[in-house]
C-alpha atoms as a PDB file:
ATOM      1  CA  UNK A   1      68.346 -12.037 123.032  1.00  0.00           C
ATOM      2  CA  UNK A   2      70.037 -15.139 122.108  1.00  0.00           C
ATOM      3  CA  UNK A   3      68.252 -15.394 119.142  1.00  0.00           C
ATOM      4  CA  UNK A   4      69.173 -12.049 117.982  1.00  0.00           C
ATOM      5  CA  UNK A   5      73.273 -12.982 119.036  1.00  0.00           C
ATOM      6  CA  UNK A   6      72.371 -16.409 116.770  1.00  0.00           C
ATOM      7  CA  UNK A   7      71.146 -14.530 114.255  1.00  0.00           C
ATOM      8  CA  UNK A   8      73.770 -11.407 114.001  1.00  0.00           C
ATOM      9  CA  UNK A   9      76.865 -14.271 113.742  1.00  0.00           C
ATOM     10  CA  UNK A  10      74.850 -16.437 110.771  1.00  0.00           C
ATOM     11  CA  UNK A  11      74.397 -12.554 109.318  1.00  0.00           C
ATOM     12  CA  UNK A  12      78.346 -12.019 110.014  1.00  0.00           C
ATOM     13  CA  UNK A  13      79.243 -15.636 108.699  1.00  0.00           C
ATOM     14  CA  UNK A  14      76.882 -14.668 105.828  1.00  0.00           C
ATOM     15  CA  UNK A  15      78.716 -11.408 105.071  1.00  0.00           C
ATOM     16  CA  UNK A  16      82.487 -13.152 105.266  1.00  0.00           C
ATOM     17  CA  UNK A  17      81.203 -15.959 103.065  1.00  0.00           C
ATOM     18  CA  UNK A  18      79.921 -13.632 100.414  1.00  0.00           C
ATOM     19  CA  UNK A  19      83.012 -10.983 100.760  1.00  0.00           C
ATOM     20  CA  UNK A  20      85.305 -14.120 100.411  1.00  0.00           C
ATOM     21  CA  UNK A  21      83.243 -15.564  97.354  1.00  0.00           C
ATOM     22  CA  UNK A  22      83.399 -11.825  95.737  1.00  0.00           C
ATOM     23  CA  UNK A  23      86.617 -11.878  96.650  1.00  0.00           C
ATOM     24  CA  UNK A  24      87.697 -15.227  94.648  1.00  0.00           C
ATOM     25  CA  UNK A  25      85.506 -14.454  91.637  1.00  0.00           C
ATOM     26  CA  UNK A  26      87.427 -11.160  91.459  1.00  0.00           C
ATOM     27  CA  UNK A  27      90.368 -12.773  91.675  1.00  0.00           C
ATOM     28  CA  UNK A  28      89.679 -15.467  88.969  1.00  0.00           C
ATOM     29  CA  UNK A  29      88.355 -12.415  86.691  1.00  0.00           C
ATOM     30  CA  UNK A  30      91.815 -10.815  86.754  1.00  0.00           C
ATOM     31  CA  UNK A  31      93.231 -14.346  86.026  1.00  0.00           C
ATOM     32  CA  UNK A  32      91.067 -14.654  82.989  1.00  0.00           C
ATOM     33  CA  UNK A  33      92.052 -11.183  81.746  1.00  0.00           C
ATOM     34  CA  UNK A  34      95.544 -11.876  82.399  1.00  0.00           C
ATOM     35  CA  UNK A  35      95.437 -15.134  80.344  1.00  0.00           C
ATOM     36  CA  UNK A  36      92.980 -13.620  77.181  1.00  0.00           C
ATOM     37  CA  UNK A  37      95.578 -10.804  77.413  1.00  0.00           C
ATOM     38  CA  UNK A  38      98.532 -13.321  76.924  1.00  0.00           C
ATOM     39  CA  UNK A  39      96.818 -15.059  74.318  1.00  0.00           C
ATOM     40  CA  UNK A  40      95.663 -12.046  72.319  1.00  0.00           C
ATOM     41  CA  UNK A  41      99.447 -10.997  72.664  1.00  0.00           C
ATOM     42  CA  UNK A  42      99.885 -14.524  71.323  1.00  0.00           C
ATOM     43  CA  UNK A  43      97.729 -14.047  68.759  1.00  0.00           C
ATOM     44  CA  UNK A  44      99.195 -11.084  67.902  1.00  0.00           C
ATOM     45  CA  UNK A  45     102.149 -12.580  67.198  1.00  0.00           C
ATOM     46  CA  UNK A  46     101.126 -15.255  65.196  1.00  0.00           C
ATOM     47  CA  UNK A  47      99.634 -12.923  62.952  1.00  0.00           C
ATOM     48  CA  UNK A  48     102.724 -10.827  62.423  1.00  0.00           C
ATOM     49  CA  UNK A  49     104.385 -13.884  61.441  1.00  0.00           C
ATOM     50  CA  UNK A  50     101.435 -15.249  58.925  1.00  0.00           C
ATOM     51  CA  UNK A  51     101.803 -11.507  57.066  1.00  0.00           C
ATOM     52  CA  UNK A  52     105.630 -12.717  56.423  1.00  0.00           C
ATOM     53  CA  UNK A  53     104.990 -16.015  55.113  1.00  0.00           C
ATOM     54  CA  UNK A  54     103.172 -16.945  52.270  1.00  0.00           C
ATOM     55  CA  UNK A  55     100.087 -19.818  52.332  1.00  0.00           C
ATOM     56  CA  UNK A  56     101.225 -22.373  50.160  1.00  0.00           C
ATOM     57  CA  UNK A  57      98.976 -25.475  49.067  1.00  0.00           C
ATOM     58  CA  UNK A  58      99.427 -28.202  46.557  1.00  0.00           C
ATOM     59  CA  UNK A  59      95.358 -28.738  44.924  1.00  0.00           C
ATOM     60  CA  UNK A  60      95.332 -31.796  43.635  1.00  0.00           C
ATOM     61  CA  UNK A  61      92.907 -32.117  40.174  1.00  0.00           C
ATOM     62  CA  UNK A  62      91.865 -35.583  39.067  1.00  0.00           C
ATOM     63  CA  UNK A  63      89.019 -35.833  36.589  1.00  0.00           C
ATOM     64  CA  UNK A  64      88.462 -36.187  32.961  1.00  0.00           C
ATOM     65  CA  UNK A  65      87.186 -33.279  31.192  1.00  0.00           C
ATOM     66  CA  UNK A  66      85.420 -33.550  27.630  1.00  0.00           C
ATOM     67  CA  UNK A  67      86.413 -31.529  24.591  1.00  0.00           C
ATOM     68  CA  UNK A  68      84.090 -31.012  21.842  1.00  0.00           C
ATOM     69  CA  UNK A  69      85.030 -28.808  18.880  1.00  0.00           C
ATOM     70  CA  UNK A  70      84.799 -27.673  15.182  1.00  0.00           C
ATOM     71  CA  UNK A  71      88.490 -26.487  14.047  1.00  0.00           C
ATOM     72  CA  UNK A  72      88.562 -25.053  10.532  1.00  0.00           C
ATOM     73  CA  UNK A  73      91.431 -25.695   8.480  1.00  0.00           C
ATOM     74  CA  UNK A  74      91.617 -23.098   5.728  1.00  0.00           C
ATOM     75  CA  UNK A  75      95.181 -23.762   4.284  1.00  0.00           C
ATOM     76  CA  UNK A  76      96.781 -22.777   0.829  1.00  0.00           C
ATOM     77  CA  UNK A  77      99.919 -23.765  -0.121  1.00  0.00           C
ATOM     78  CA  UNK A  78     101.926 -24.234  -3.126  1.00  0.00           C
ATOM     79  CA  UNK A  79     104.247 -27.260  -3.437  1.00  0.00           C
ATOM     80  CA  UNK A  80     107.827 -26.903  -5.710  1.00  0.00           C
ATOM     81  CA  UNK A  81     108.313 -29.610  -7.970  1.00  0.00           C
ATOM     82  CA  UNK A  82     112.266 -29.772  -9.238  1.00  0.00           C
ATOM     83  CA  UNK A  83     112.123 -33.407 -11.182  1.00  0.00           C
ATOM     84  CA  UNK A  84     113.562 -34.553 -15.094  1.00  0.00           C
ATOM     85  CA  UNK A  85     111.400 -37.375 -16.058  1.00  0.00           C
ATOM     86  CA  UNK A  86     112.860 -39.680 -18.645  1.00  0.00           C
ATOM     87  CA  UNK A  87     110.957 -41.444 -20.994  1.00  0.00           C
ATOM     88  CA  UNK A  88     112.464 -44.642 -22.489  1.00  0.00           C
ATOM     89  CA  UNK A  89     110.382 -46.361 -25.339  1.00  0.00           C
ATOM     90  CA  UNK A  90     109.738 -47.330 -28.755  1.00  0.00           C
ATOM     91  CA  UNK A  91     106.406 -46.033 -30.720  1.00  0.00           C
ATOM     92  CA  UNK A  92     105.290 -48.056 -33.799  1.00  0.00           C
ATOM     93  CA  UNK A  93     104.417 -45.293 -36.343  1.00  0.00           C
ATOM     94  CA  UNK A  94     102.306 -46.809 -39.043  1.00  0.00           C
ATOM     95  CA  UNK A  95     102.837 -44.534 -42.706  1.00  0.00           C
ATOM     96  CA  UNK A  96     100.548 -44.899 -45.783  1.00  0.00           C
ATOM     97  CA  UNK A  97     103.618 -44.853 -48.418  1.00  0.00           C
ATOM     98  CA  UNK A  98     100.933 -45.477 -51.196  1.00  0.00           C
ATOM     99  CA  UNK A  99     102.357 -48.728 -51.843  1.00  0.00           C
ATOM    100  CA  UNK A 100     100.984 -50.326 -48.840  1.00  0.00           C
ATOM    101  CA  UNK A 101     101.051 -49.379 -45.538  1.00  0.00           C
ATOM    102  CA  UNK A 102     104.354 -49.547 -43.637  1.00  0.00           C
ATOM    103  CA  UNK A 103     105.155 -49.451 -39.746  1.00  0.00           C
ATOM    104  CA  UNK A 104     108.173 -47.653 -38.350  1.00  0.00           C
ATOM    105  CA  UNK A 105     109.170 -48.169 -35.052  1.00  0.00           C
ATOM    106  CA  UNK A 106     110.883 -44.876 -33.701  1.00  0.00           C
ATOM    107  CA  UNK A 107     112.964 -44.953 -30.242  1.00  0.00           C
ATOM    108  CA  UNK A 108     112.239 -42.467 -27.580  1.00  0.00           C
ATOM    109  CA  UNK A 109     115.104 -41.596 -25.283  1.00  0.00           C
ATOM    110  CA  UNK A 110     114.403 -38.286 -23.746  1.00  0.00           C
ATOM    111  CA  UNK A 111     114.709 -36.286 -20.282  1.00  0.00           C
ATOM    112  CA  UNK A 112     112.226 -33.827 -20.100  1.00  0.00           C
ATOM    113  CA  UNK A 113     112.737 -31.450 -17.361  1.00  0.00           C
ATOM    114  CA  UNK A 114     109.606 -30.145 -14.862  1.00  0.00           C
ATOM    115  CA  UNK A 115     110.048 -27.499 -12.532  1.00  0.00           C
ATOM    116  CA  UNK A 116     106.354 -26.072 -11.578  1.00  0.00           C
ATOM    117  CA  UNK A 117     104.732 -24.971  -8.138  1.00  0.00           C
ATOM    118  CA  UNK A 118     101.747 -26.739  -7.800  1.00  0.00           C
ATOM    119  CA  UNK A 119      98.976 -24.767  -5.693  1.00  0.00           C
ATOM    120  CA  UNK A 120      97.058 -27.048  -3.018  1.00  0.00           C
ATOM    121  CA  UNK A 121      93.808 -25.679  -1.008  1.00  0.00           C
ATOM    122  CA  UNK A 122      92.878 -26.934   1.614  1.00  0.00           C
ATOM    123  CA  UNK A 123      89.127 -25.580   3.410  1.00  0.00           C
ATOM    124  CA  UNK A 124      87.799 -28.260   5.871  1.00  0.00           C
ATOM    125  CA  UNK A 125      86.290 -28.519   9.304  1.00  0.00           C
ATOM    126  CA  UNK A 126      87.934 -30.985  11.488  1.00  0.00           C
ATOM    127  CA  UNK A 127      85.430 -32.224  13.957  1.00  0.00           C
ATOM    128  CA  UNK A 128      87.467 -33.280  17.050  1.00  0.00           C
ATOM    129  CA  UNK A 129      85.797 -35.354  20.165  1.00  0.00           C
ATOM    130  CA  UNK A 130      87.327 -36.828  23.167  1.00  0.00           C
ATOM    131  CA  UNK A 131      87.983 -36.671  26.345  1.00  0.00           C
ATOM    132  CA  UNK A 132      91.429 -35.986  28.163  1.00  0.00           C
ATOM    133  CA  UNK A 133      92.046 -37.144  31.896  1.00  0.00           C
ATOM    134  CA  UNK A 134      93.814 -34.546  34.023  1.00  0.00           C
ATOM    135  CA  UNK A 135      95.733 -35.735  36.883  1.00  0.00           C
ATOM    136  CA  UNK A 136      97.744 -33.358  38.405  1.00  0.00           C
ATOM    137  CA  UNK A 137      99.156 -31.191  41.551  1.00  0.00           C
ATOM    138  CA  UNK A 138      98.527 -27.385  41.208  1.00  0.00           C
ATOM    139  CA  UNK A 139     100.556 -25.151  43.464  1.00  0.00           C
ATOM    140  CA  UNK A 140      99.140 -22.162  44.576  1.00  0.00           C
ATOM    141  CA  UNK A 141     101.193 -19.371  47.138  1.00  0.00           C
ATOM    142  CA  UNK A 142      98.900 -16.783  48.073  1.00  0.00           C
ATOM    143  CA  UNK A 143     100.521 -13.580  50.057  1.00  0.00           C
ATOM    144  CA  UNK A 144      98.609 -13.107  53.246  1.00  0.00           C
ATOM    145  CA  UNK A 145     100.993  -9.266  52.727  1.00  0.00           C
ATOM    146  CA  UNK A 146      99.233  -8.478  49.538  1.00  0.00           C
ATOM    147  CA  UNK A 147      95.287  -7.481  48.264  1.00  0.00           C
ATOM    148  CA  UNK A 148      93.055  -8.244  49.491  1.00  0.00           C
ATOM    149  CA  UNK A 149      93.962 -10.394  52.759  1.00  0.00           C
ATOM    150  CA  UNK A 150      95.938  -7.695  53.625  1.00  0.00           C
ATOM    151  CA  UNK A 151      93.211  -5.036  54.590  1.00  0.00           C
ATOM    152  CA  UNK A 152      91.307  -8.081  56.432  1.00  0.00           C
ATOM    153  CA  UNK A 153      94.449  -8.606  58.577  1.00  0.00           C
ATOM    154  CA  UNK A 154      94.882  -5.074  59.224  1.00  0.00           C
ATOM    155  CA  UNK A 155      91.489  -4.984  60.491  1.00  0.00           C
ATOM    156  CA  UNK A 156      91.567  -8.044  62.408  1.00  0.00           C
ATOM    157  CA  UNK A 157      94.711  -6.470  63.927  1.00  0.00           C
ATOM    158  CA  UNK A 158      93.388  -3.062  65.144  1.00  0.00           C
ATOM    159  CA  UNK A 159      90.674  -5.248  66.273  1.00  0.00           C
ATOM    160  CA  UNK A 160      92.799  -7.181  68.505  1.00  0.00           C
ATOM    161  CA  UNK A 161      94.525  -4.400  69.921  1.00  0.00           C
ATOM    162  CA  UNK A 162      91.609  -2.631  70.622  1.00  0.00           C
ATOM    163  CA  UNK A 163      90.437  -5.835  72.990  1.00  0.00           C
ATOM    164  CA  UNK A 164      94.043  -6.138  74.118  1.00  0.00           C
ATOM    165  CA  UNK A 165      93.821  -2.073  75.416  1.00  0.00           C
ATOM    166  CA  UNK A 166      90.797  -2.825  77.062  1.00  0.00           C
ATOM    167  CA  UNK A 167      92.247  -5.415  79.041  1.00  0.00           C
ATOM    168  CA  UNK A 168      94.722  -3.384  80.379  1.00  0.00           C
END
């Protein structure tokens, strides 16, 4: 008999112990839904407030990029020339008078004007090879609000609130 009395209180300790251990793991499991309920509210929240602010990031670009080309020049032009040129001299003219041979010098003073357009071609390849170091900050703002983050976040949303109904 006793051992049946020893044996019914380790079976009733047994039973408390395990409805006080179910007890307290219940207990924590409503304390973990209540805390991934207030963070998924958090999170909530936080992604309301991304959708009104735009990402913004400076990316920096530092490298040397190589430029190779051919660039044809096919030019025509025509030039204006508006000049006088004067001429200032004295020509020996030799004439045969029969008698002998006789040489006059004649003076030259004359201003002869030139006005002409003078046509210039020009059809040449320009070979052009180098390199040009870029080192520079490019801003970029990209609208969480706008295509096509914007269907992600809705769906990440409605995600979240599903899990967040659940919990309730």
């Amino acid at each position: 008999m006793q051992k049946r009395r020893v044996s019914l209180w380790t079976l009733v300790l047994l039973v408390i112990g395990s409805l006080a251990l179910h007890v307290w793991t219940i207990s924590t499991l409503f304390q973990v839904r209540s805390t991934a309920s207030q963070q998924l509210s958090q999170l909530q929240t936080a992604l309301d407030e991304a959708r009104r602010e735009p990402l913004v990031y400076q990316v920096p670009i530092n490298q040397t990029v190589p430029i190779k080309l051919d660039v044809p020049i096919n030019q025509s032009l025509n030039i204006p020339i508006n000049t006088s040129v004067k001429i200032k001299d004295t020509i020996d003219l030799p004439v045969d008078t029969g008698f002998g041979s006789l040489t006059i010098p004649v003076p030259i003073d004359v201003t002869i004007p030139v006005s002409t357009n003078v046509p210039i071609s020009f059809n040449q390849t320009v070979a052009i090879s180098t390199s040009v170091a870029v080192d520079l900050n490019v801003p970029i703002t990209i609208d969480l609000n706008q295509a096509p983050f914007n269907s992600y976040l809705d769906r990440l949303q409605k995600a979240l609130a599903d899990v967040a109904e659940q919990l309730k």
